[in-house]
C-alpha atoms as a PDB file:
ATOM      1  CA  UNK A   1     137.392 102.764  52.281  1.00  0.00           C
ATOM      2  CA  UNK A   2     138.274 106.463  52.249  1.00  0.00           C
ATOM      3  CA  UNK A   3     139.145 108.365  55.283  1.00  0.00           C
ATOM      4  CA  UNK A   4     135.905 110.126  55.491  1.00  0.00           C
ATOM      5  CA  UNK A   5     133.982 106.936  55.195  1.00  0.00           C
ATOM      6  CA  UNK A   6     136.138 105.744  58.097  1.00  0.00           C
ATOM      7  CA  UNK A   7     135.357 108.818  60.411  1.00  0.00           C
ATOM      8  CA  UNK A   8     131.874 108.764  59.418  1.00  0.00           C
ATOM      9  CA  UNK A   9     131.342 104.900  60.395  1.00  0.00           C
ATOM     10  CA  UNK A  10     133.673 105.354  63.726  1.00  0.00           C
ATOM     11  CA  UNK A  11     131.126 108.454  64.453  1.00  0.00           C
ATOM     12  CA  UNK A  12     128.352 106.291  64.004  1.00  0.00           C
ATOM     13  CA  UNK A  13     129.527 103.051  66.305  1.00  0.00           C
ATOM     14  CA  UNK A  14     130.063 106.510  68.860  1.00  0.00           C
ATOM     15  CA  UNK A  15     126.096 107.389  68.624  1.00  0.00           C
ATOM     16  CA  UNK A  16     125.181 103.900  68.765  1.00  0.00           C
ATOM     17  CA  UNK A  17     127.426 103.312  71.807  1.00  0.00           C
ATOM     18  CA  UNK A  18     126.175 106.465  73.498  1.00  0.00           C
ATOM     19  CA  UNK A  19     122.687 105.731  72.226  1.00  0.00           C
ATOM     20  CA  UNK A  20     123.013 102.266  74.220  1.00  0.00           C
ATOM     21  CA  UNK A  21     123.924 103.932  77.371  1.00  0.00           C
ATOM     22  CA  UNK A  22     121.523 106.622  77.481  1.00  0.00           C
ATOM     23  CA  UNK A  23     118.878 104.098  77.547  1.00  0.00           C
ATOM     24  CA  UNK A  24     120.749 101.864  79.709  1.00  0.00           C
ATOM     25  CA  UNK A  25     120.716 105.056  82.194  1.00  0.00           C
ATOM     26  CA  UNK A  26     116.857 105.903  81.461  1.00  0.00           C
ATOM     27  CA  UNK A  27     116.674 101.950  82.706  1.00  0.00           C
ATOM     28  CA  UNK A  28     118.784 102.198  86.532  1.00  0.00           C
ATOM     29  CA  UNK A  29     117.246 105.452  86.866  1.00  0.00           C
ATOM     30  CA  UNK A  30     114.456 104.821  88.327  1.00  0.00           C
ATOM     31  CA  UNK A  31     115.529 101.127  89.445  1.00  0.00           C
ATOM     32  CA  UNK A  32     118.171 102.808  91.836  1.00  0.00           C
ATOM     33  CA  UNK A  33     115.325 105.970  92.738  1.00  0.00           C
ATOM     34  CA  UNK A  34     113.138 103.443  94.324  1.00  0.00           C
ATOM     35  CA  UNK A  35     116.155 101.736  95.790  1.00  0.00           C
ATOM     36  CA  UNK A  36     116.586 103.959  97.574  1.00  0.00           C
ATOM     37  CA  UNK A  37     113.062 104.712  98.506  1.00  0.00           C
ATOM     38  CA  UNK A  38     112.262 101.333  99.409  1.00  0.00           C
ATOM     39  CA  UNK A  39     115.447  99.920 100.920  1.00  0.00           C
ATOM     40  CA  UNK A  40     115.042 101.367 104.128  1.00  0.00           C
ATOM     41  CA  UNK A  41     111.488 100.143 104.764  1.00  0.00           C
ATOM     42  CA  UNK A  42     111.603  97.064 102.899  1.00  0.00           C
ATOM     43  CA  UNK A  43     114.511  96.247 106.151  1.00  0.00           C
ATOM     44  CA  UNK A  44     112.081  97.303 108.671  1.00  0.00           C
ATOM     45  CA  UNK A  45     109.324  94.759 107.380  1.00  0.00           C
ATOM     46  CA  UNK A  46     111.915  92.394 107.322  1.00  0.00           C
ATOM     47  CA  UNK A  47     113.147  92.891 110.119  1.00  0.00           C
ATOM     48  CA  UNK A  48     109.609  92.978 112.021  1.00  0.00           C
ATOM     49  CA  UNK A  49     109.623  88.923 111.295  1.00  0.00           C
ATOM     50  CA  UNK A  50     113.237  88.253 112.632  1.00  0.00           C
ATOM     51  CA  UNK A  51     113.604  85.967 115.195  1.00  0.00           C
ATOM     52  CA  UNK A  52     116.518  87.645 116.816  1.00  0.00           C
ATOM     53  CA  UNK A  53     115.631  91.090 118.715  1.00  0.00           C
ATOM     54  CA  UNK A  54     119.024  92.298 117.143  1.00  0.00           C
ATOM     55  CA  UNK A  55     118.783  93.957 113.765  1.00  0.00           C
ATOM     56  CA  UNK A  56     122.645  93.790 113.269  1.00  0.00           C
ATOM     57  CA  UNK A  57     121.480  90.221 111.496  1.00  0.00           C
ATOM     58  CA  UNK A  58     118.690  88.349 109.760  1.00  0.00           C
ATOM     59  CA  UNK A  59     118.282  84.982 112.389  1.00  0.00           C
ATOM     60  CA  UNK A  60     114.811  83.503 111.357  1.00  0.00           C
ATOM     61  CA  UNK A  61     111.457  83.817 110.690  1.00  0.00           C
ATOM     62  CA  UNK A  62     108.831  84.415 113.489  1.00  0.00           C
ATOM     63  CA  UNK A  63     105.750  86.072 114.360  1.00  0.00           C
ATOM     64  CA  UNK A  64     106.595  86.469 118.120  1.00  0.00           C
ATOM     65  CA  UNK A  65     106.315  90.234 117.905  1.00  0.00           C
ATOM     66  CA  UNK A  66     102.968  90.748 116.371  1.00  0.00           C
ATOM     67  CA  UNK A  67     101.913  88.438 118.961  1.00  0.00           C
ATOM     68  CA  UNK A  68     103.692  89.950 121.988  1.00  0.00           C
ATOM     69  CA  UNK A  69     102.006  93.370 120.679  1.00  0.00           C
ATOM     70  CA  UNK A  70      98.620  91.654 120.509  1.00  0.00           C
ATOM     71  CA  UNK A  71      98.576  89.772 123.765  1.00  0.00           C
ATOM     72  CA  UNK A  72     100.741  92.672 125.680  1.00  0.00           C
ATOM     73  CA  UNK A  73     103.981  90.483 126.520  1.00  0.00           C
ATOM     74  CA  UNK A  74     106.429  93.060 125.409  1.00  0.00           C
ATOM     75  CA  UNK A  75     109.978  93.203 127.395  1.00  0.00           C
ATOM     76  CA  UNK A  76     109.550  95.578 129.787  1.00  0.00           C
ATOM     77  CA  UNK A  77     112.758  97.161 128.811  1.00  0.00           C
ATOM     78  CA  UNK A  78     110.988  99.032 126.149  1.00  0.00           C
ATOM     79  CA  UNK A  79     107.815 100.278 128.220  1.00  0.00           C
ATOM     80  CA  UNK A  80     105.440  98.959 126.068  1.00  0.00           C
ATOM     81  CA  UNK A  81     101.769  98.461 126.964  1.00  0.00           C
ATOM     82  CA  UNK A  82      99.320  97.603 124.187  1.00  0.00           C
ATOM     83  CA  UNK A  83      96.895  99.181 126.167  1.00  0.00           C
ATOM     84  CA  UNK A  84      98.735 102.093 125.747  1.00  0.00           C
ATOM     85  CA  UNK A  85      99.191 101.837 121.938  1.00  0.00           C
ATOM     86  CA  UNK A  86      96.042 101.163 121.554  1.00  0.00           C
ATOM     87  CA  UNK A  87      94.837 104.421 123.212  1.00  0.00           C
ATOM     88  CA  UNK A  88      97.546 105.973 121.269  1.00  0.00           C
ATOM     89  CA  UNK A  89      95.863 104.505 118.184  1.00  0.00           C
ATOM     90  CA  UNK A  90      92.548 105.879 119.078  1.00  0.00           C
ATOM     91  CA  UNK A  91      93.659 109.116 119.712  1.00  0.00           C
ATOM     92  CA  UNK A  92      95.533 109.011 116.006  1.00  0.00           C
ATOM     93  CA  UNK A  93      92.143 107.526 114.891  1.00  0.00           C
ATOM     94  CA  UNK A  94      89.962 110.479 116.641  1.00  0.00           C
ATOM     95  CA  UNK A  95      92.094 113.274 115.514  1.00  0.00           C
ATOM     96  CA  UNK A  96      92.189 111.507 112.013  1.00  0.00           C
ATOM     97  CA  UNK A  97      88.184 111.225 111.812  1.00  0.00           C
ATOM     98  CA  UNK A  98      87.581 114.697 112.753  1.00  0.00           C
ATOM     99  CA  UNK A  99      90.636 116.874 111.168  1.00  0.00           C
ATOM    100  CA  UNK A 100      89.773 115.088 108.097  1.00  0.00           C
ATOM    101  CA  UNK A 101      86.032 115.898 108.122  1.00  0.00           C
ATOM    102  CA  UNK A 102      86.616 119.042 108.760  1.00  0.00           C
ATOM    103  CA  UNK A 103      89.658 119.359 105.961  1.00  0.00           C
ATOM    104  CA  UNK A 104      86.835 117.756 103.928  1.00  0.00           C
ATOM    105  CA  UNK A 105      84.110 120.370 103.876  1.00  0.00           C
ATOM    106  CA  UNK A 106      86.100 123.123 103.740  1.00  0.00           C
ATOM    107  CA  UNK A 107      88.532 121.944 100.983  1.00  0.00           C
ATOM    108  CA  UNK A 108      85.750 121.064  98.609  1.00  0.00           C
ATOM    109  CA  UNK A 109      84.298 124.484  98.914  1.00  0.00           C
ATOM    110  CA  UNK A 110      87.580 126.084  98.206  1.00  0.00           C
ATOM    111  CA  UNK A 111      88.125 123.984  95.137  1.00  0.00           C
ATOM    112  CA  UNK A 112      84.458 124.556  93.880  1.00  0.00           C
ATOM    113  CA  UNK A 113      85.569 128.642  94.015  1.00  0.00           C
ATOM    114  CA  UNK A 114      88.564 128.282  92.505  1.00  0.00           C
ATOM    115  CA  UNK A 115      87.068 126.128  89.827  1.00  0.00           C
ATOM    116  CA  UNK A 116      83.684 128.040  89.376  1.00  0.00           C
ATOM    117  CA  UNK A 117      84.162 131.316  91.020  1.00  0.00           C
ATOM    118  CA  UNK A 118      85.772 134.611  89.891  1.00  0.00           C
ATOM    119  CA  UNK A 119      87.042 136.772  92.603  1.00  0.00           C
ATOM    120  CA  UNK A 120      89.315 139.270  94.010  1.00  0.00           C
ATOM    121  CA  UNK A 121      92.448 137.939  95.532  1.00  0.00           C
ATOM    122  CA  UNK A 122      91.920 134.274  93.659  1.00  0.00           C
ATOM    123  CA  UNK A 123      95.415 134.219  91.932  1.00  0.00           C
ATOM    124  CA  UNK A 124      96.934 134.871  95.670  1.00  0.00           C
ATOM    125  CA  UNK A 125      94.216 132.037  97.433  1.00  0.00           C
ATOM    126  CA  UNK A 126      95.392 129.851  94.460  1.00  0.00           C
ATOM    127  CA  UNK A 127      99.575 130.518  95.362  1.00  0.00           C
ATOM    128  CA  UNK A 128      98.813 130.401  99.229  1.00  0.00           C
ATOM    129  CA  UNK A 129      96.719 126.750  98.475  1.00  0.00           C
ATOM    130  CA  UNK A 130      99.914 125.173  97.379  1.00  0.00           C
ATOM    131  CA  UNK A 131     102.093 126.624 100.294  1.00  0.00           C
ATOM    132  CA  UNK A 132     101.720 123.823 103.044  1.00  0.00           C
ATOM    133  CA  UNK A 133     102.292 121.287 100.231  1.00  0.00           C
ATOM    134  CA  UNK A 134     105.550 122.389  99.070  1.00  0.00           C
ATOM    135  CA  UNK A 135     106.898 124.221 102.731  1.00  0.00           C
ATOM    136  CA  UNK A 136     108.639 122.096 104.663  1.00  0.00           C
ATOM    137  CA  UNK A 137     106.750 120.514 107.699  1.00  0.00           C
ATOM    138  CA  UNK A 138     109.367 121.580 110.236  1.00  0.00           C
ATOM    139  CA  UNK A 139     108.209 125.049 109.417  1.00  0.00           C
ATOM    140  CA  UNK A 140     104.816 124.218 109.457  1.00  0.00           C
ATOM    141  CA  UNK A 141     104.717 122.935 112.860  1.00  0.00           C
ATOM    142  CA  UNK A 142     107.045 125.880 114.746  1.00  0.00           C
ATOM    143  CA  UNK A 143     104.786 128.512 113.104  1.00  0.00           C
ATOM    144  CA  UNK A 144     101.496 126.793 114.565  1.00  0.00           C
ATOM    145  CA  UNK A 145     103.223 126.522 117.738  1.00  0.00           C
ATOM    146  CA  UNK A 146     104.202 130.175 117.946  1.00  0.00           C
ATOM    147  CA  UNK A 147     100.367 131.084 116.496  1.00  0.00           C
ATOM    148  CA  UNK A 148      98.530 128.957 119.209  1.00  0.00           C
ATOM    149  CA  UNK A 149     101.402 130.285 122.014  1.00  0.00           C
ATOM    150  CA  UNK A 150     100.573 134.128 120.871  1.00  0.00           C
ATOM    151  CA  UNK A 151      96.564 133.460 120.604  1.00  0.00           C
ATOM    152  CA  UNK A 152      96.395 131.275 123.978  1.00  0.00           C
ATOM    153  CA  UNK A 153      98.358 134.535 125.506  1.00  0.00           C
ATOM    154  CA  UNK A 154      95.723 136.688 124.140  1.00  0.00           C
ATOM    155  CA  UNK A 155      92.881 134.849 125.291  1.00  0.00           C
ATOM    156  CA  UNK A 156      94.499 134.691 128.661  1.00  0.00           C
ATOM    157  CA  UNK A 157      94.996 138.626 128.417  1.00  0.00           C
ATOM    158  CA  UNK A 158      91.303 139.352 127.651  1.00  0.00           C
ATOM    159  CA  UNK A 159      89.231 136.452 129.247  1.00  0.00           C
ATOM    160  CA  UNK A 160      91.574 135.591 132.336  1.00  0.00           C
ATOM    161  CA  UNK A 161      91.695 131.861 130.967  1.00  0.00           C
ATOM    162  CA  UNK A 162      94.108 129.754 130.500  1.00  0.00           C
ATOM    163  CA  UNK A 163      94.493 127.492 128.072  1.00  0.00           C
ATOM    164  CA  UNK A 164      96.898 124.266 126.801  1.00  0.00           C
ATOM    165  CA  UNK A 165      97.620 122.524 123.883  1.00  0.00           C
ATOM    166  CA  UNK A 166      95.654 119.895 123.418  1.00  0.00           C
ATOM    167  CA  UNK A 167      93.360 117.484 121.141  1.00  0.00           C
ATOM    168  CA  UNK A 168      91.947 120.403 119.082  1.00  0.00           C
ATOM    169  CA  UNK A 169      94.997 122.498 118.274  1.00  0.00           C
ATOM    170  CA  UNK A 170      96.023 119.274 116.653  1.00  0.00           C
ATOM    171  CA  UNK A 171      92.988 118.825 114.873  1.00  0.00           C
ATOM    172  CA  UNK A 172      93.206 122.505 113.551  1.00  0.00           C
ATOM    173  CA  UNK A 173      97.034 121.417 113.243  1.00  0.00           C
ATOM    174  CA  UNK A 174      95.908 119.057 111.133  1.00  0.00           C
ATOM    175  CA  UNK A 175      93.014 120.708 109.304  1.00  0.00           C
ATOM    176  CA  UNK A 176      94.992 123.453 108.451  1.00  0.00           C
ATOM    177  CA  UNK A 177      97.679 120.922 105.947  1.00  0.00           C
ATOM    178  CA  UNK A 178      94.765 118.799 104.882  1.00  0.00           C
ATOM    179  CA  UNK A 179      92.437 121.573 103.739  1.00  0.00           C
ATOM    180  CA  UNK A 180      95.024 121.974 100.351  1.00  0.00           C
ATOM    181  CA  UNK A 181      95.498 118.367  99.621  1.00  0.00           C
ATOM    182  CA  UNK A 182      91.916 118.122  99.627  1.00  0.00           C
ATOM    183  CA  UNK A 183      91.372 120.737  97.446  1.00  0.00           C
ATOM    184  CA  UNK A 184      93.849 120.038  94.857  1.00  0.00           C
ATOM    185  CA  UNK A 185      92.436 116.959  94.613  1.00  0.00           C
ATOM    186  CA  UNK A 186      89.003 117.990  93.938  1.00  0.00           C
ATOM    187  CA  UNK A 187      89.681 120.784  92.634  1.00  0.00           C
ATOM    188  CA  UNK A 188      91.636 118.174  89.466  1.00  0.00           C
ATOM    189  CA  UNK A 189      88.395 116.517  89.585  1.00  0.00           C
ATOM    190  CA  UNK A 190      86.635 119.755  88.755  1.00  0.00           C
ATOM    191  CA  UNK A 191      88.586 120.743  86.184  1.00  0.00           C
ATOM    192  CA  UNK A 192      87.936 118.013  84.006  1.00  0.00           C
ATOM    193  CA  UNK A 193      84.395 117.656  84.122  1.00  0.00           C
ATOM    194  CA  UNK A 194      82.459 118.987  81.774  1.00  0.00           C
ATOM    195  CA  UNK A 195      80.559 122.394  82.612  1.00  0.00           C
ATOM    196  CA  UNK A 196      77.790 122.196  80.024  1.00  0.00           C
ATOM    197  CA  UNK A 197      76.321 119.298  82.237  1.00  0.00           C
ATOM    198  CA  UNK A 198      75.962 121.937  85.068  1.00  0.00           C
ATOM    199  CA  UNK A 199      74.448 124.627  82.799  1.00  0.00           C
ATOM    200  CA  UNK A 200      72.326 122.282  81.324  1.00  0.00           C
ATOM    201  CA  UNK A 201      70.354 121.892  84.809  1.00  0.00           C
ATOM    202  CA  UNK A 202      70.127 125.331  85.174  1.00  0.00           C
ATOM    203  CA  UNK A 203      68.435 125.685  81.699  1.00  0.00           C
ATOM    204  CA  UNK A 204      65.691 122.939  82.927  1.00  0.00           C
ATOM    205  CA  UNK A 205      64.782 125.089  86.096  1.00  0.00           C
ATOM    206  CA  UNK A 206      67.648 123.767  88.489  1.00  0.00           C
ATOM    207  CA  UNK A 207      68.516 126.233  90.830  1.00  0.00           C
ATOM    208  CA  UNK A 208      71.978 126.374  92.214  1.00  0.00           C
ATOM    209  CA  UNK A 209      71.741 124.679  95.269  1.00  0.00           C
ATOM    210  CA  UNK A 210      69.654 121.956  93.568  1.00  0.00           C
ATOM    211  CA  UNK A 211      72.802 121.598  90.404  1.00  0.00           C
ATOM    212  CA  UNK A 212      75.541 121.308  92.977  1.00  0.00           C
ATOM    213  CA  UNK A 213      73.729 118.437  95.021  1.00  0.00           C
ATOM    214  CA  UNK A 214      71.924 116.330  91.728  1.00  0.00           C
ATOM    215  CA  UNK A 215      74.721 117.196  88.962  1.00  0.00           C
ATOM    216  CA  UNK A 216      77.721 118.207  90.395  1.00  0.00           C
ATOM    217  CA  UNK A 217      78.223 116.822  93.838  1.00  0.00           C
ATOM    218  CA  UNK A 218      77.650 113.211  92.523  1.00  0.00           C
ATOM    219  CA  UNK A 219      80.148 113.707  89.879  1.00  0.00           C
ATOM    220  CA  UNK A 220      83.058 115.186  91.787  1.00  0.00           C
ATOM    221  CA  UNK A 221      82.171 112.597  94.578  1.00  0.00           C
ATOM    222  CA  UNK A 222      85.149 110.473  93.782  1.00  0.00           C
ATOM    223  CA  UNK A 223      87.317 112.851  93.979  1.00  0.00           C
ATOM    224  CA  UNK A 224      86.016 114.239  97.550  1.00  0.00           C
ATOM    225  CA  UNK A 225      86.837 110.609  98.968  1.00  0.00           C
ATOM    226  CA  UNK A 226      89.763 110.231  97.446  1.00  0.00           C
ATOM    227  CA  UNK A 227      90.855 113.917  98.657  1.00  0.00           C
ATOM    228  CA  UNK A 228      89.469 112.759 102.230  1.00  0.00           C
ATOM    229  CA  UNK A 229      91.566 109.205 102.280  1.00  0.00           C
ATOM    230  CA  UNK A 230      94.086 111.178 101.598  1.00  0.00           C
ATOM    231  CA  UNK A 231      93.688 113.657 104.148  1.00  0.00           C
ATOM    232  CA  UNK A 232      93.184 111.266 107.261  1.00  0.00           C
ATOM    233  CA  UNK A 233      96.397 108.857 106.050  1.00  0.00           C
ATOM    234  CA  UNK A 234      98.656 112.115 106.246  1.00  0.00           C
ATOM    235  CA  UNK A 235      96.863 112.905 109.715  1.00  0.00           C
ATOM    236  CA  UNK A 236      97.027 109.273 110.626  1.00  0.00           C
ATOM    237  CA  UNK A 237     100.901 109.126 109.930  1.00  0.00           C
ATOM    238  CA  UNK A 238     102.266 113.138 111.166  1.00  0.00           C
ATOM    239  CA  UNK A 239     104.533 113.241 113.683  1.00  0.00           C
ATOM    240  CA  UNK A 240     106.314 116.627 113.495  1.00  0.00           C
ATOM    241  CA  UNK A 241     103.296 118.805 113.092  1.00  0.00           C
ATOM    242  CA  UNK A 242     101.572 116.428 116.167  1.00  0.00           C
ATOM    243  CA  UNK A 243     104.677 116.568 118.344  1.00  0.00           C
ATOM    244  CA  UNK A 244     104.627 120.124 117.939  1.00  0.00           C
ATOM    245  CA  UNK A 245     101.062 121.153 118.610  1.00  0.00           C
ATOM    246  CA  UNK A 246     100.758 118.323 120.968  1.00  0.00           C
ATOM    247  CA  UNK A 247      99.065 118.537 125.174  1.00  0.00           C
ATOM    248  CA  UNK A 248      99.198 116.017 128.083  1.00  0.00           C
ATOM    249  CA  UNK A 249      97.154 112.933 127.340  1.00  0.00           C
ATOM    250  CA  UNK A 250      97.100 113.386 123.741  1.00  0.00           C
ATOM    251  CA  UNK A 251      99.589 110.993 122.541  1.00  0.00           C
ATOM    252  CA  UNK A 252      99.333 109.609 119.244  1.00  0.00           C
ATOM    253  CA  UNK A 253     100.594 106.483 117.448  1.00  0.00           C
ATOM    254  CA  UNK A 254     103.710 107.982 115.778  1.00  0.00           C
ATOM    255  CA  UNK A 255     104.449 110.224 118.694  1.00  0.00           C
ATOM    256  CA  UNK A 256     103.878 106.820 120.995  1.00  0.00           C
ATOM    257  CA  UNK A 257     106.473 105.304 118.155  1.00  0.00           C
ATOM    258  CA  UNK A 258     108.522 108.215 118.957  1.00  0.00           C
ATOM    259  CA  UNK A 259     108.756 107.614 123.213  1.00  0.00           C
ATOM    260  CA  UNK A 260     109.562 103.864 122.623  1.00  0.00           C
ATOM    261  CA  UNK A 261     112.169 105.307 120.122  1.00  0.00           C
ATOM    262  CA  UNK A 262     114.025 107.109 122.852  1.00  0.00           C
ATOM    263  CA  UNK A 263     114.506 104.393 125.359  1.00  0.00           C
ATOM    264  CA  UNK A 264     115.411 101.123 122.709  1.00  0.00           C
ATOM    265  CA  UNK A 265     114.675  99.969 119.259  1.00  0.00           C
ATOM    266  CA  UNK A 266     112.974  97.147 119.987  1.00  0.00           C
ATOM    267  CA  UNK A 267     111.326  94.657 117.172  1.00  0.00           C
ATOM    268  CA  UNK A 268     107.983  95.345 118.875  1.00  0.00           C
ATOM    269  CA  UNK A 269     108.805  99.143 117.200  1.00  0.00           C
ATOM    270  CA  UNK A 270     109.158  97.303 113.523  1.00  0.00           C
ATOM    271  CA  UNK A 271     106.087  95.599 113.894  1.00  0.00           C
ATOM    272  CA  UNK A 272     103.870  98.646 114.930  1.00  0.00           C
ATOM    273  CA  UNK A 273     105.708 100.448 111.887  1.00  0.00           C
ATOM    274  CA  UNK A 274     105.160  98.012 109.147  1.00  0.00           C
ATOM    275  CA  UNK A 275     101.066  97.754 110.492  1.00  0.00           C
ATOM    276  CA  UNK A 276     101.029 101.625 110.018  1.00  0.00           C
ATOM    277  CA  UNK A 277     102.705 101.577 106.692  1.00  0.00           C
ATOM    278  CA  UNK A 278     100.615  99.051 105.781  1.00  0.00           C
ATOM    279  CA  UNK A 279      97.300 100.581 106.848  1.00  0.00           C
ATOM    280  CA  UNK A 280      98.338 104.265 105.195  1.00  0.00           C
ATOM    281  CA  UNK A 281      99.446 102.321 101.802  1.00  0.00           C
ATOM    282  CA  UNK A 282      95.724 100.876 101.703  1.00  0.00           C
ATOM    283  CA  UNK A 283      94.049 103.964 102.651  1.00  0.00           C
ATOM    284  CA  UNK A 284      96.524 105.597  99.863  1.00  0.00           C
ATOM    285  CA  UNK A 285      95.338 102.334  97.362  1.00  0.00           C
ATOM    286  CA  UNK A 286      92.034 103.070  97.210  1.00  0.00           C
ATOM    287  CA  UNK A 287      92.392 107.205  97.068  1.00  0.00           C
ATOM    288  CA  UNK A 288      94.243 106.206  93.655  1.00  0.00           C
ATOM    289  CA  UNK A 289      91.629 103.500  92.694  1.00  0.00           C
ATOM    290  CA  UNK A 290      88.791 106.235  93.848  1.00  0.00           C
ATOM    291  CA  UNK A 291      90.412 108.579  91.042  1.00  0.00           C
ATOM    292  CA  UNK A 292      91.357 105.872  88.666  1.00  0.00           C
ATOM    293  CA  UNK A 293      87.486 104.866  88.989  1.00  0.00           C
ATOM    294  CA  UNK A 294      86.345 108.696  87.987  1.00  0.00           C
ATOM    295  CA  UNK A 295      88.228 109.010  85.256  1.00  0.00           C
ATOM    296  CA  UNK A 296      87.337 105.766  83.566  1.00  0.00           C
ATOM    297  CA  UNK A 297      83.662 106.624  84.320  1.00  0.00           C
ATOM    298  CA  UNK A 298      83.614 110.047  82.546  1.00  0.00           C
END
């Protein structure tokens, strides 16, 4: 074998080598991504069913916590009250329902002008839609403070009122993050159905308002739930934004999660956690099923 031959072959046995790793790499990649993702919370479910209120080890399996949070035995250590959560949980649920029909109506009709419409100032709308996705929530929540601190002071100033944080600056908290998940969402939707449907009931004698409620309201329809699941989980799980925005008496779950938090971790607090991931991870099931179900359909 000549020399070339010999640096040619080693050369290949490199590429094959390097070939095997690369796709060896492609392969951990994500395995150690959701590793990491899921470490952490696959411990707390575990740790919800230990029999041991220490989480320094693993001692058995139990239920005792789910029940002590259903029949209100918790240590009193931790000030826990199930009445308590539970009011907590309606709150969450209240500010949820309402923030999220609100988010609702008001996101669809921004996606339907984006999609549809032609207007001045649409290329900024569409940049300033994307902004409470992608800024970070810490921001979010100090700027609505500051905004409902400077309006409340103006109100005060004109009207001789005063008024306090409360239940609806964290819906409008709440609305004003949702309204762009909702809208990107149907606004997706939109964009993939076909517009000829829509012209085609105007050429029979539809007239707008009768197109957008018999053609194109039942076909984006999927995509409105799915935008509104989606829409009351985040409101169902915020804590920063809620904290932030937040009056007397208007405690919600995670901020309830929060106050037990500061006094002691106790198992009761992995229990309530795993229920709420659980709930938001069905609500976010069938927002994906809702758009898997539209897509297959068209």
């Amino acid at each position: 074998m000549s020399a070339q031959a010999l640096v040619n072959e080693k050369a290949l046995g490199r590429n094959r080598r390097i070939k095997r790793l690369g796709k060896l790499g492609l392969l951990l990649n994500p395995l150690v991504a959701y590793f990491f993702l899921w470490a952490p919370i696959l411990v707390l479910v575990l740790f919800s069913f230990n029999q041991s209120k220490s989480v320094a080890s693993f001692t058995g399996f139990t239920l005792k916590w789910y029940s002590n949070i259903l029949n209100n035995v918790v240590g009193a250590e931790s000030a826990f009250s199930t009445e308590l959560m539970l009011n907590a949980f309606r709150n969450s649920l209240f500010v949820g329902t309402i923030a999220t029909a609100i988010a609702t109506a008001l996101g669809t009709m921004i996606a339907l002008a984006m999609a549809r419409g032609s207007f001045p100032g649409q290329r900024l709308l569409d940049g300033l839609l994307f902004l409470p996705v992608v800024i970070p929530e810490i921001t979010q929540a100090i700027s609505l403070a500051i905004f409902f601190k400077v309006a409340f002071d103006w109100i005060h100033l004109l009207s001789g009122e005063r008024v306090f944080p409360g239940f609806h600056t964290i819906i409008m908290a709440h609305v004003t993050f949702n309204i762009s998940y909702v809208a990107i969402v149907v606004r997706a939707r939109l964009a993939d159905m076909d517009p000829t449907l829509e012209e085609a009931a105007s050429d029979l004698g539809a007239n707008p308002w009768q197109t957008f409620w018999r053609v194109t309201f039942p076909l984006i329809l999927p995509g409105v739930i799915a935008g509104a699941l989606l829409a009351f989980t985040l409101s169902l799980d915020d804590f920063v934004i809620t904290f932030f925005t937040s009056g007397v008496g208007t405690t919600t779950l995670p901020v309830f999660v929060y106050g037990l938090l500061k006094l002691t971790v106790t198992p009761e607090v992995n229990a309530i956690s795993t229920i709420m991931m659980l709930l938001s991870t069905l609500l976010i099931g069938i927002s994906l099923a809702l758009q898997g179900r539209g897509t297959s359909q068209r």
